[in-house]
PDB file of N, CA and C in Angstrom:
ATOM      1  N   UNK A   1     132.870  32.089 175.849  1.00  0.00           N
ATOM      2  CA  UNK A   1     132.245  31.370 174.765  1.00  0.00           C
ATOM      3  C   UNK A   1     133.261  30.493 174.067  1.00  0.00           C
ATOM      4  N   UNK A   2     132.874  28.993 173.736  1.00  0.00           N
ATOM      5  CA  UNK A   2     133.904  28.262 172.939  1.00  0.00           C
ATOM      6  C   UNK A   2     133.592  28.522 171.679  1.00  0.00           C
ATOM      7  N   UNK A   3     134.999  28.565 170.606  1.00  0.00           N
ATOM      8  CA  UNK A   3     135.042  28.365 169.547  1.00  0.00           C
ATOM      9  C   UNK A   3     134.059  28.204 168.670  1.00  0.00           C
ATOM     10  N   UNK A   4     133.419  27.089 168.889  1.00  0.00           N
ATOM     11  CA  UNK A   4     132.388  26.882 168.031  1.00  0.00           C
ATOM     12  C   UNK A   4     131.294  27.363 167.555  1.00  0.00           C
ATOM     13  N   UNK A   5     130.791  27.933 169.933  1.00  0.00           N
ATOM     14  CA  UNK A   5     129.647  28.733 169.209  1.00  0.00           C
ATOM     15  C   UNK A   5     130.105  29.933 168.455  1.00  0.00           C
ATOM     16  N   UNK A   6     130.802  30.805 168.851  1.00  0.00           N
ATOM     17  CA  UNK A   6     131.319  32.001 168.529  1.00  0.00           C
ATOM     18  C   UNK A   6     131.447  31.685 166.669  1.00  0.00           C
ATOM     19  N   UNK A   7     131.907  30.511 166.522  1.00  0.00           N
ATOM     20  CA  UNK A   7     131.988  30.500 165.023  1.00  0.00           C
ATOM     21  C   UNK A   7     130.428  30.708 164.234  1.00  0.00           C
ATOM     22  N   UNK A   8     129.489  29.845 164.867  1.00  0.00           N
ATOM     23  CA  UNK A   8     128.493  29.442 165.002  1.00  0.00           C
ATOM     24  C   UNK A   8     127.576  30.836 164.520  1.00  0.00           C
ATOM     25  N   UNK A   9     128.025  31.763 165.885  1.00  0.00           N
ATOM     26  CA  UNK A   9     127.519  32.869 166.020  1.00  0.00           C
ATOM     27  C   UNK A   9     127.466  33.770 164.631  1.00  0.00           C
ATOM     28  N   UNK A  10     128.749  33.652 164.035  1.00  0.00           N
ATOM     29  CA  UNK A  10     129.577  34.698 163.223  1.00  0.00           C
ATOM     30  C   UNK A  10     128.938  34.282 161.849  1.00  0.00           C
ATOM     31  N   UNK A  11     128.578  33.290 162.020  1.00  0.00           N
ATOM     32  CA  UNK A  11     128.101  32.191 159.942  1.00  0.00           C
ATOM     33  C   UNK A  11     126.930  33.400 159.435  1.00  0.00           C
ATOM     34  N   UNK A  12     127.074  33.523 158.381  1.00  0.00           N
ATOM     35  CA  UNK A  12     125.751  34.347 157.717  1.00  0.00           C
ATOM     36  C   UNK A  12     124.488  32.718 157.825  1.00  0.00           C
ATOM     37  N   UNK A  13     123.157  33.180 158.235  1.00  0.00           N
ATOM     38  CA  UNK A  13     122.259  32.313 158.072  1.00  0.00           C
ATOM     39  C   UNK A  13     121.815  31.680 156.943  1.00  0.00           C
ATOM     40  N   UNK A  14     122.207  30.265 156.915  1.00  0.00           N
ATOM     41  CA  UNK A  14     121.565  29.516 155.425  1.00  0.00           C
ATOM     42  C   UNK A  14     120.262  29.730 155.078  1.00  0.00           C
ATOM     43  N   UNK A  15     119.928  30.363 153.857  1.00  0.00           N
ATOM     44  CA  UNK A  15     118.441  30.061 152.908  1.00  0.00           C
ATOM     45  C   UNK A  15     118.030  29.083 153.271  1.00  0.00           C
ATOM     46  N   UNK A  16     116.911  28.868 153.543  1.00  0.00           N
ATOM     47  CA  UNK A  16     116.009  27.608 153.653  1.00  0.00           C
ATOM     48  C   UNK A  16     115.242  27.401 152.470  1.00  0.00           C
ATOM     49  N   UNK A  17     115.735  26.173 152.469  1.00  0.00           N
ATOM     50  CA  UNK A  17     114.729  25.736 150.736  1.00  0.00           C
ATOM     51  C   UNK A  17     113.399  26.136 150.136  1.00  0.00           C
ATOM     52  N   UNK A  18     113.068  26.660 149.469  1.00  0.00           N
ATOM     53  CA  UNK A  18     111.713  27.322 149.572  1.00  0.00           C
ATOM     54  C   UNK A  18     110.609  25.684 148.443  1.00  0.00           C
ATOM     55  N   UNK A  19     111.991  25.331 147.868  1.00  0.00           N
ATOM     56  CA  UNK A  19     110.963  23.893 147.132  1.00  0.00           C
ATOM     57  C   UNK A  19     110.965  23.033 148.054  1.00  0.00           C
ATOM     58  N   UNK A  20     110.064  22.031 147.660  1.00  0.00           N
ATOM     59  CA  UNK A  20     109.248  20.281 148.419  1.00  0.00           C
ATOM     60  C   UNK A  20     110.620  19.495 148.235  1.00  0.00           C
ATOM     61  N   UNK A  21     110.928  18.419 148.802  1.00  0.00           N
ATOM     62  CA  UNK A  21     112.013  17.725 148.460  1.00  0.00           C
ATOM     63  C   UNK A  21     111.342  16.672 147.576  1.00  0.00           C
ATOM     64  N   UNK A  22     110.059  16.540 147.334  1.00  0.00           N
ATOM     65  CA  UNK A  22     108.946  15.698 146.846  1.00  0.00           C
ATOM     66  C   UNK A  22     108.998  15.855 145.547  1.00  0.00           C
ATOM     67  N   UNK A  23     109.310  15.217 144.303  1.00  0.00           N
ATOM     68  CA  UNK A  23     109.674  15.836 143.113  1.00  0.00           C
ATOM     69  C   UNK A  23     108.106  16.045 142.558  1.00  0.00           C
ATOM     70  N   UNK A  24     107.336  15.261 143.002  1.00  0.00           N
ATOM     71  CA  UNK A  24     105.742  14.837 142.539  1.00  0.00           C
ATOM     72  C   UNK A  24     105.037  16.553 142.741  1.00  0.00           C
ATOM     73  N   UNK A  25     105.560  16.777 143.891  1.00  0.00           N
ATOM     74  CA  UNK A  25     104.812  18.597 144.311  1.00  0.00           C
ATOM     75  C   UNK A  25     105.743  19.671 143.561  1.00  0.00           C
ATOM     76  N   UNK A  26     106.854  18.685 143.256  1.00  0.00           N
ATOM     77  CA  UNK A  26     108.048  19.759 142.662  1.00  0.00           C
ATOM     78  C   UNK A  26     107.728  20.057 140.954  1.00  0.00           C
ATOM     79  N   UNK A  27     107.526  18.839 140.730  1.00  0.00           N
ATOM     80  CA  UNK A  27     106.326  18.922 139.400  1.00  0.00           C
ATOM     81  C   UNK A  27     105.034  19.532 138.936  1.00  0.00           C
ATOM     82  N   UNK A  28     104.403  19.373 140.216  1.00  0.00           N
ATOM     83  CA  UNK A  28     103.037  20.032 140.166  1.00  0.00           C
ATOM     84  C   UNK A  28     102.983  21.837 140.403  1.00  0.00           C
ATOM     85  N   UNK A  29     104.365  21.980 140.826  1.00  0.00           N
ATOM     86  CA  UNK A  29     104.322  23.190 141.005  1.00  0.00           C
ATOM     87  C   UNK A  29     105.016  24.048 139.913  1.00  0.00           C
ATOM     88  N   UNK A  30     105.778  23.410 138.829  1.00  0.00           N
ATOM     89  CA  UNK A  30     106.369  23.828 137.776  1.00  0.00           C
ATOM     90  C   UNK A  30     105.258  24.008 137.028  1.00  0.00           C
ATOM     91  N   UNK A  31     104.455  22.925 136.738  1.00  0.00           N
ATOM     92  CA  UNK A  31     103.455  22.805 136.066  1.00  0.00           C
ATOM     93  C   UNK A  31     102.735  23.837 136.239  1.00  0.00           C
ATOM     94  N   UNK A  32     102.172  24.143 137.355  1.00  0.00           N
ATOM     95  CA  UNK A  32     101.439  25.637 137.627  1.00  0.00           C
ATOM     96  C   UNK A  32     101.677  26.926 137.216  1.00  0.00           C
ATOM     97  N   UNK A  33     103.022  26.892 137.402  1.00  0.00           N
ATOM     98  CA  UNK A  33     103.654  28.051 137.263  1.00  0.00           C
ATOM     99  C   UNK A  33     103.793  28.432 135.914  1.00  0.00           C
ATOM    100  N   UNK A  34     104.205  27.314 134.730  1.00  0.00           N
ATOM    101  CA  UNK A  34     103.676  26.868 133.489  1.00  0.00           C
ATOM    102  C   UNK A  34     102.454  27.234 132.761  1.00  0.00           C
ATOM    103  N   UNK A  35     102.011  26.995 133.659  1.00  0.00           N
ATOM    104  CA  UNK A  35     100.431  27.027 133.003  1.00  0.00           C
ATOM    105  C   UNK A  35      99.492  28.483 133.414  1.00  0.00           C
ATOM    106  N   UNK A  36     100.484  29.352 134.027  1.00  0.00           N
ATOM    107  CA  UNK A  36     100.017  30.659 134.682  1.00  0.00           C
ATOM    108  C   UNK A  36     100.454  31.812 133.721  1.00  0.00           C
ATOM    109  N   UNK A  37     101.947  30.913 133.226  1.00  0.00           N
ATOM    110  CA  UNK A  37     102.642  31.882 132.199  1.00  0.00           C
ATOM    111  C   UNK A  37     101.821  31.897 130.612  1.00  0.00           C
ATOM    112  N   UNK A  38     101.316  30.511 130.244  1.00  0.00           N
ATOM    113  CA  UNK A  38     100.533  30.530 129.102  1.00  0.00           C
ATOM    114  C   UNK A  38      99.305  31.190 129.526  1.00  0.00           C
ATOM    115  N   UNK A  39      98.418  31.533 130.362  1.00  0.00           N
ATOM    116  CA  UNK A  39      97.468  32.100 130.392  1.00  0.00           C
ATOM    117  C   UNK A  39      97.700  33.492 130.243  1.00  0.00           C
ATOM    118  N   UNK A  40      99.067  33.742 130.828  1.00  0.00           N
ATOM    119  CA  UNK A  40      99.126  35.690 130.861  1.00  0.00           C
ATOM    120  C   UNK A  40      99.214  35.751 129.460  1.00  0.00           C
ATOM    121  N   UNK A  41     100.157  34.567 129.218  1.00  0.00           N
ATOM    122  CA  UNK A  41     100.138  35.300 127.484  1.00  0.00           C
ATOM    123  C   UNK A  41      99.189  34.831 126.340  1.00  0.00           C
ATOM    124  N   UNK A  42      98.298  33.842 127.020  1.00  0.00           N
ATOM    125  CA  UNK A  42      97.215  34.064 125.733  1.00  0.00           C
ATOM    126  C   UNK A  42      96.548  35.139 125.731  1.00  0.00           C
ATOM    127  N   UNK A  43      95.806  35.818 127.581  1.00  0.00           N
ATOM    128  CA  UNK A  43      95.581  36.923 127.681  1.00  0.00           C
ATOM    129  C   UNK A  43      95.767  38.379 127.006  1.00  0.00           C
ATOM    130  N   UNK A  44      97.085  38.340 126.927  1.00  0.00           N
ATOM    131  CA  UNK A  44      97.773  39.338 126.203  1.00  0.00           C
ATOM    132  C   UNK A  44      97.953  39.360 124.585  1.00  0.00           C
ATOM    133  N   UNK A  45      97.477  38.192 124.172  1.00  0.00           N
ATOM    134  CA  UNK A  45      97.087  37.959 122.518  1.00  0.00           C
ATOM    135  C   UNK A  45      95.760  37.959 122.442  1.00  0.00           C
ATOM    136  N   UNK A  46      95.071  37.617 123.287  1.00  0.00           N
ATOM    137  CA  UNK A  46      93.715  37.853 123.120  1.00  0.00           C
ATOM    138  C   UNK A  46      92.784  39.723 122.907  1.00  0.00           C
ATOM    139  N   UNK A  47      94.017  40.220 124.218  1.00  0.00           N
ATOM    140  CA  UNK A  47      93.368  41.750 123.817  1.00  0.00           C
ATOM    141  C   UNK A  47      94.012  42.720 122.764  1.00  0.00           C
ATOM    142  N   UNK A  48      94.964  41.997 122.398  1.00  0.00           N
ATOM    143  CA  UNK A  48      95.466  42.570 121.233  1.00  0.00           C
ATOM    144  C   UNK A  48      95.238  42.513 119.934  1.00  0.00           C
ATOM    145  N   UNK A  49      94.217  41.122 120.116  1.00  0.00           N
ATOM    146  CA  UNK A  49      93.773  40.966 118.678  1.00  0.00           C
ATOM    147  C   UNK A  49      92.465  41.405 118.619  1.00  0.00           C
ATOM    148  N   UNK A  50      91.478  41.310 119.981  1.00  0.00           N
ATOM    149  CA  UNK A  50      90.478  42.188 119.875  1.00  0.00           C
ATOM    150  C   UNK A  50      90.893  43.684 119.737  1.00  0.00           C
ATOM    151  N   UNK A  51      92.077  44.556 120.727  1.00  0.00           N
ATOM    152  CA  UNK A  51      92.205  46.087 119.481  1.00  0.00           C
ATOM    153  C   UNK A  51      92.079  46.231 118.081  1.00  0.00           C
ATOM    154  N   UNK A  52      92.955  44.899 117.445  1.00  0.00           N
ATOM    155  CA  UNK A  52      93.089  45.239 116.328  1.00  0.00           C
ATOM    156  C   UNK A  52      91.855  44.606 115.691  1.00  0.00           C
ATOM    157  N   UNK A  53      90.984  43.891 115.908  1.00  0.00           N
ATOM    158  CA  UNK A  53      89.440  43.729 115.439  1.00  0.00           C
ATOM    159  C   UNK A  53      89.046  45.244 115.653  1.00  0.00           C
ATOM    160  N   UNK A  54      88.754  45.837 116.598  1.00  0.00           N
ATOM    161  CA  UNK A  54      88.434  47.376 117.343  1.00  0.00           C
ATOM    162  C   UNK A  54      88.525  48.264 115.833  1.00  0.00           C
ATOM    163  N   UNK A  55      89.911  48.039 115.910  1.00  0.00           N
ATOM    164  CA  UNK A  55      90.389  49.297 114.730  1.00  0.00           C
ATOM    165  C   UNK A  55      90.282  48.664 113.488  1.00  0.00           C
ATOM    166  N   UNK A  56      90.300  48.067 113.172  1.00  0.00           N
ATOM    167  CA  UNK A  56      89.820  47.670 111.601  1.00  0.00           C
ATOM    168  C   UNK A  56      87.998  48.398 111.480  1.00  0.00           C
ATOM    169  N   UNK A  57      86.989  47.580 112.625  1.00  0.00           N
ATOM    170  CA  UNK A  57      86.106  47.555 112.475  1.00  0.00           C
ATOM    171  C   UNK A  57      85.964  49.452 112.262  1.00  0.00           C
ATOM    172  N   UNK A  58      86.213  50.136 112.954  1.00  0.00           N
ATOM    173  CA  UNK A  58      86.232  51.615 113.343  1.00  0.00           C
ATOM    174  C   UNK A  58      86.904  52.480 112.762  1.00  0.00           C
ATOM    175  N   UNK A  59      87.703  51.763 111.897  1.00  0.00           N
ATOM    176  CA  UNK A  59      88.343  52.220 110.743  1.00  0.00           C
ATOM    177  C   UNK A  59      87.847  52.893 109.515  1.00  0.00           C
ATOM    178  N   UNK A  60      86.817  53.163 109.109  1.00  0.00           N
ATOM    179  CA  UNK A  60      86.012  53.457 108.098  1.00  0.00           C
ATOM    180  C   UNK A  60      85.243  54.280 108.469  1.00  0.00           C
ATOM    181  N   UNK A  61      85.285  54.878 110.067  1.00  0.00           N
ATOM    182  CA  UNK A  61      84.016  55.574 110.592  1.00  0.00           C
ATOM    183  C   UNK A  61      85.191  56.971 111.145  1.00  0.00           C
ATOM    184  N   UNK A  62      84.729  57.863 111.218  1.00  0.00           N
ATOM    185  CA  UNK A  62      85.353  59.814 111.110  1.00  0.00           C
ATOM    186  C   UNK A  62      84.720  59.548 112.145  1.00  0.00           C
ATOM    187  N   UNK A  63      86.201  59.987 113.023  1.00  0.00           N
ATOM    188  CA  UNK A  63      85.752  60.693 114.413  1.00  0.00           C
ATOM    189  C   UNK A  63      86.171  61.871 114.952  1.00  0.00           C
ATOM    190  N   UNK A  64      85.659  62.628 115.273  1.00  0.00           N
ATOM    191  CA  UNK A  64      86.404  64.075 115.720  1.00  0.00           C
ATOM    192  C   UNK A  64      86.998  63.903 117.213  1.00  0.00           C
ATOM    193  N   UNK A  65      87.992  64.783 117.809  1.00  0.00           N
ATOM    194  CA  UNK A  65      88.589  64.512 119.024  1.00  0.00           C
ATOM    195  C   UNK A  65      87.668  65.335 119.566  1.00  0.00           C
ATOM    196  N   UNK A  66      87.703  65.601 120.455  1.00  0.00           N
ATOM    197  CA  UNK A  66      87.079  66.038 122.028  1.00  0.00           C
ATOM    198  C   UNK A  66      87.377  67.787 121.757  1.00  0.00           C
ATOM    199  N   UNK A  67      88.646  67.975 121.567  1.00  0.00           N
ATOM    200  CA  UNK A  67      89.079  69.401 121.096  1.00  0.00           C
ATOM    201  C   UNK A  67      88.745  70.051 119.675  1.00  0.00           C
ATOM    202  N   UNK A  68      88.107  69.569 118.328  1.00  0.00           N
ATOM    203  CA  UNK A  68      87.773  69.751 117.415  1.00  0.00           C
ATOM    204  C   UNK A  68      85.855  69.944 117.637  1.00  0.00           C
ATOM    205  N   UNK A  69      85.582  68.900 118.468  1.00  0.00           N
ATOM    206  CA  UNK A  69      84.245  68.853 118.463  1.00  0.00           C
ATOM    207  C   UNK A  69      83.967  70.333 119.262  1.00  0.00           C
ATOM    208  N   UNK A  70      84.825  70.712 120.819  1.00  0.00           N
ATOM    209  CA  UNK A  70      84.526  71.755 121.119  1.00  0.00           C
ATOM    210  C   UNK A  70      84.698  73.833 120.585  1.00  0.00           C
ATOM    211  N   UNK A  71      85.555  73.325 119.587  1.00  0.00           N
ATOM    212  CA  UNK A  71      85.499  74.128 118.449  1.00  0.00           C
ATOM    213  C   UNK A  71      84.506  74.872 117.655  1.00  0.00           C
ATOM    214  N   UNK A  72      84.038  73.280 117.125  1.00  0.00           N
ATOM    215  CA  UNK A  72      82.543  73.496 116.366  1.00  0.00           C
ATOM    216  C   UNK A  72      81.847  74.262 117.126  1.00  0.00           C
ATOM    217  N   UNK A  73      81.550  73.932 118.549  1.00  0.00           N
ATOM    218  CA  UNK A  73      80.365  73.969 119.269  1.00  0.00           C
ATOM    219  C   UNK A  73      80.336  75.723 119.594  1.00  0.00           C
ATOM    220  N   UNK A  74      81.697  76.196 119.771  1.00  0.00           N
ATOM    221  CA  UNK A  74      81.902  77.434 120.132  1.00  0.00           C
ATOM    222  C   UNK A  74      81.899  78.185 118.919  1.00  0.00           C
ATOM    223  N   UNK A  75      82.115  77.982 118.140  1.00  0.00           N
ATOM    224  CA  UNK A  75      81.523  78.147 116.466  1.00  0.00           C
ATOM    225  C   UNK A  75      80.064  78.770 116.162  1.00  0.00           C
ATOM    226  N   UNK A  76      79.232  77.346 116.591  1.00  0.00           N
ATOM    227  CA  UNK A  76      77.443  77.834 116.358  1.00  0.00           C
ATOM    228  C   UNK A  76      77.277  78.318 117.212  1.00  0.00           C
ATOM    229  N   UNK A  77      77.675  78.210 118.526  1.00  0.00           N
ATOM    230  CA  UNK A  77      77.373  79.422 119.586  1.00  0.00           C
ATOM    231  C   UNK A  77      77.254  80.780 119.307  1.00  0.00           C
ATOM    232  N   UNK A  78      79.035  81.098 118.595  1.00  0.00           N
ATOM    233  CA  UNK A  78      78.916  82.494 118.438  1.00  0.00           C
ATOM    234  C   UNK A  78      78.097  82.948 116.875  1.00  0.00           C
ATOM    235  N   UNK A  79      77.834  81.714 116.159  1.00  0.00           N
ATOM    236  CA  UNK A  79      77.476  82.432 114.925  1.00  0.00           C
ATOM    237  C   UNK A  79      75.476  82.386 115.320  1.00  0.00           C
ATOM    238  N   UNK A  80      75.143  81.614 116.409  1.00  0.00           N
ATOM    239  CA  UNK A  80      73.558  81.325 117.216  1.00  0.00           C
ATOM    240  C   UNK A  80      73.161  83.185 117.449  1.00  0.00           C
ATOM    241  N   UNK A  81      74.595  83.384 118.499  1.00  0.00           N
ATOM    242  CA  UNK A  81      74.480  84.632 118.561  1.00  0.00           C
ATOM    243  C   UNK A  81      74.285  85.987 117.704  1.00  0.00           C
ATOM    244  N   UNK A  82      74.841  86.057 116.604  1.00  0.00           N
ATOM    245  CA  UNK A  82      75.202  86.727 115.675  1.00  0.00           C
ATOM    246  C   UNK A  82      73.995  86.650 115.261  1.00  0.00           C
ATOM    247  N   UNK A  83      73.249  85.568 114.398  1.00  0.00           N
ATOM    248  CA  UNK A  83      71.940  85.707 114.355  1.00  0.00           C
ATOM    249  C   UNK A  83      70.712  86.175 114.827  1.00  0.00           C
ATOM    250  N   UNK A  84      70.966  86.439 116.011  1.00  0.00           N
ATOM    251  CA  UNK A  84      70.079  86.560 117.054  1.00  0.00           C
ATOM    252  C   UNK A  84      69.982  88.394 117.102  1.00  0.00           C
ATOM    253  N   UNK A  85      71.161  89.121 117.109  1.00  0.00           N
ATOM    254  CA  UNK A  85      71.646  89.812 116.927  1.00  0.00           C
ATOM    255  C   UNK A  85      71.131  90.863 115.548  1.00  0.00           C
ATOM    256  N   UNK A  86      71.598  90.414 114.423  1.00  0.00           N
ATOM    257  CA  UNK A  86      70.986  90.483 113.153  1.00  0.00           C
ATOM    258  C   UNK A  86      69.358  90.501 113.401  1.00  0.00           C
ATOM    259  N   UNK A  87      68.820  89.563 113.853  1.00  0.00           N
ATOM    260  CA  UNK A  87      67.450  89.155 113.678  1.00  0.00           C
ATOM    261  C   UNK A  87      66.482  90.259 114.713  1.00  0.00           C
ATOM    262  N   UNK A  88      67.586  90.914 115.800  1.00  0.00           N
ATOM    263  CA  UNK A  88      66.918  91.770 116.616  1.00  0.00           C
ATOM    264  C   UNK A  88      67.174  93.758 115.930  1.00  0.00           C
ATOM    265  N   UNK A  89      68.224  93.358 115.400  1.00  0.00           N
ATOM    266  CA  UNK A  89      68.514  95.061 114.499  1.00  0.00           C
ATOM    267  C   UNK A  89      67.540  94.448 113.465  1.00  0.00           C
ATOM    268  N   UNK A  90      67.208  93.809 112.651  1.00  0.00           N
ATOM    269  CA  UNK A  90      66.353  93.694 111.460  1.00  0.00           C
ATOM    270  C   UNK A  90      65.256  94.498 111.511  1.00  0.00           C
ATOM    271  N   UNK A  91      64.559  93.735 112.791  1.00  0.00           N
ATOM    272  CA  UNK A  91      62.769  93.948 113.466  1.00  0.00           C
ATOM    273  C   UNK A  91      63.002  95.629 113.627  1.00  0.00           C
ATOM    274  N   UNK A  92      64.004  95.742 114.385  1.00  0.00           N
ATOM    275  CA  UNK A  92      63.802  97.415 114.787  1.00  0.00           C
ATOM    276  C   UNK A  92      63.847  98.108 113.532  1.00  0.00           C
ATOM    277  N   UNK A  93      65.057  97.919 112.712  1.00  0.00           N
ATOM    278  CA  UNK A  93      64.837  98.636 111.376  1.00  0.00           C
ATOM    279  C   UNK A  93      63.833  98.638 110.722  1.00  0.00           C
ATOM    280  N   UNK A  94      62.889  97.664 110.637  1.00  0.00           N
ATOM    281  CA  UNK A  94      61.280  97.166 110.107  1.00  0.00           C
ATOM    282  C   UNK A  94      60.769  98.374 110.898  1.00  0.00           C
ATOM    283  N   UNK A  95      60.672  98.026 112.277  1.00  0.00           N
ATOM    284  CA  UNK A  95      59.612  98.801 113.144  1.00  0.00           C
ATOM    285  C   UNK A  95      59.849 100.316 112.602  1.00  0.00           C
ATOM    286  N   UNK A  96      61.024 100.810 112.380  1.00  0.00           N
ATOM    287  CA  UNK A  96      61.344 101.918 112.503  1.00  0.00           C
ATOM    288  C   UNK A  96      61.085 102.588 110.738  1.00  0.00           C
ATOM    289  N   UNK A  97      61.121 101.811 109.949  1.00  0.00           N
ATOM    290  CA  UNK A  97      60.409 101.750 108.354  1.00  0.00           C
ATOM    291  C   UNK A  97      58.888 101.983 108.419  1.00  0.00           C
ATOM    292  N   UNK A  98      58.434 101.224 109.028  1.00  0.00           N
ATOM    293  CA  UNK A  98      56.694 101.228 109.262  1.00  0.00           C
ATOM    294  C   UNK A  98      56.060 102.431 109.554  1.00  0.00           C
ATOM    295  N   UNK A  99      57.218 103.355 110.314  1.00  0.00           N
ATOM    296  CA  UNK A  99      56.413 103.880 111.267  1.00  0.00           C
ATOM    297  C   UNK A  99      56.654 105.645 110.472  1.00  0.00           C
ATOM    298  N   UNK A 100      57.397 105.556 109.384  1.00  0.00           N
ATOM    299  CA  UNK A 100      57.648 106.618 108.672  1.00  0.00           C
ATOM    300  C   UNK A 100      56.651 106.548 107.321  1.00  0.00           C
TER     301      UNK A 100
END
């Protein structure tokens, strides 16, 4: 092998330009890229100002979490029961009054 190629061989491979040499597409493509970045970020002001519409509006309204509400619920359950309970010793004590 001569010199050259062998040098040839040995070179790390040049990057190939990934821009237009066309400044007109080189423009149009800044521009895009421009105009992709103002959209993410109006995007990103847009849902942030609807949260904070969200929470103002919802702000004035009591909400219980998911773990407080199931609290309650196990609450009237057992006090549903208890009643039920009460309400079935009552009758018998009645029945058992009546019958003396």
């Amino acid at each position: 092998m001569s010199e050259d190629r062998l040098a040839h061989l040995c070179k790390p491979p040049q990057k190939e330009k990934m821009q237009s040499q066309n400044p007109i597409i080189a423009d149009l493509v800044k521009l895009a890229n421009s105009a992709a970045g103002t959209m993410a970020g109006m995007t990103r002001e847009a849902r942030e100002s609807a949260r904070e519409r969200m929470r103002e509006a919802f702000g004035g309204i009591d909400f219980v979490s998911r773990e407080e509400f199931e609290t309650v619920k196990a609450m009237a359950q057992k006090a549903r029961e208890q009643a039920d309970a009460l309400e079935a010793r009552l009758a018998a004590l009645e029945a058992k009054s009546s019958k003396q």
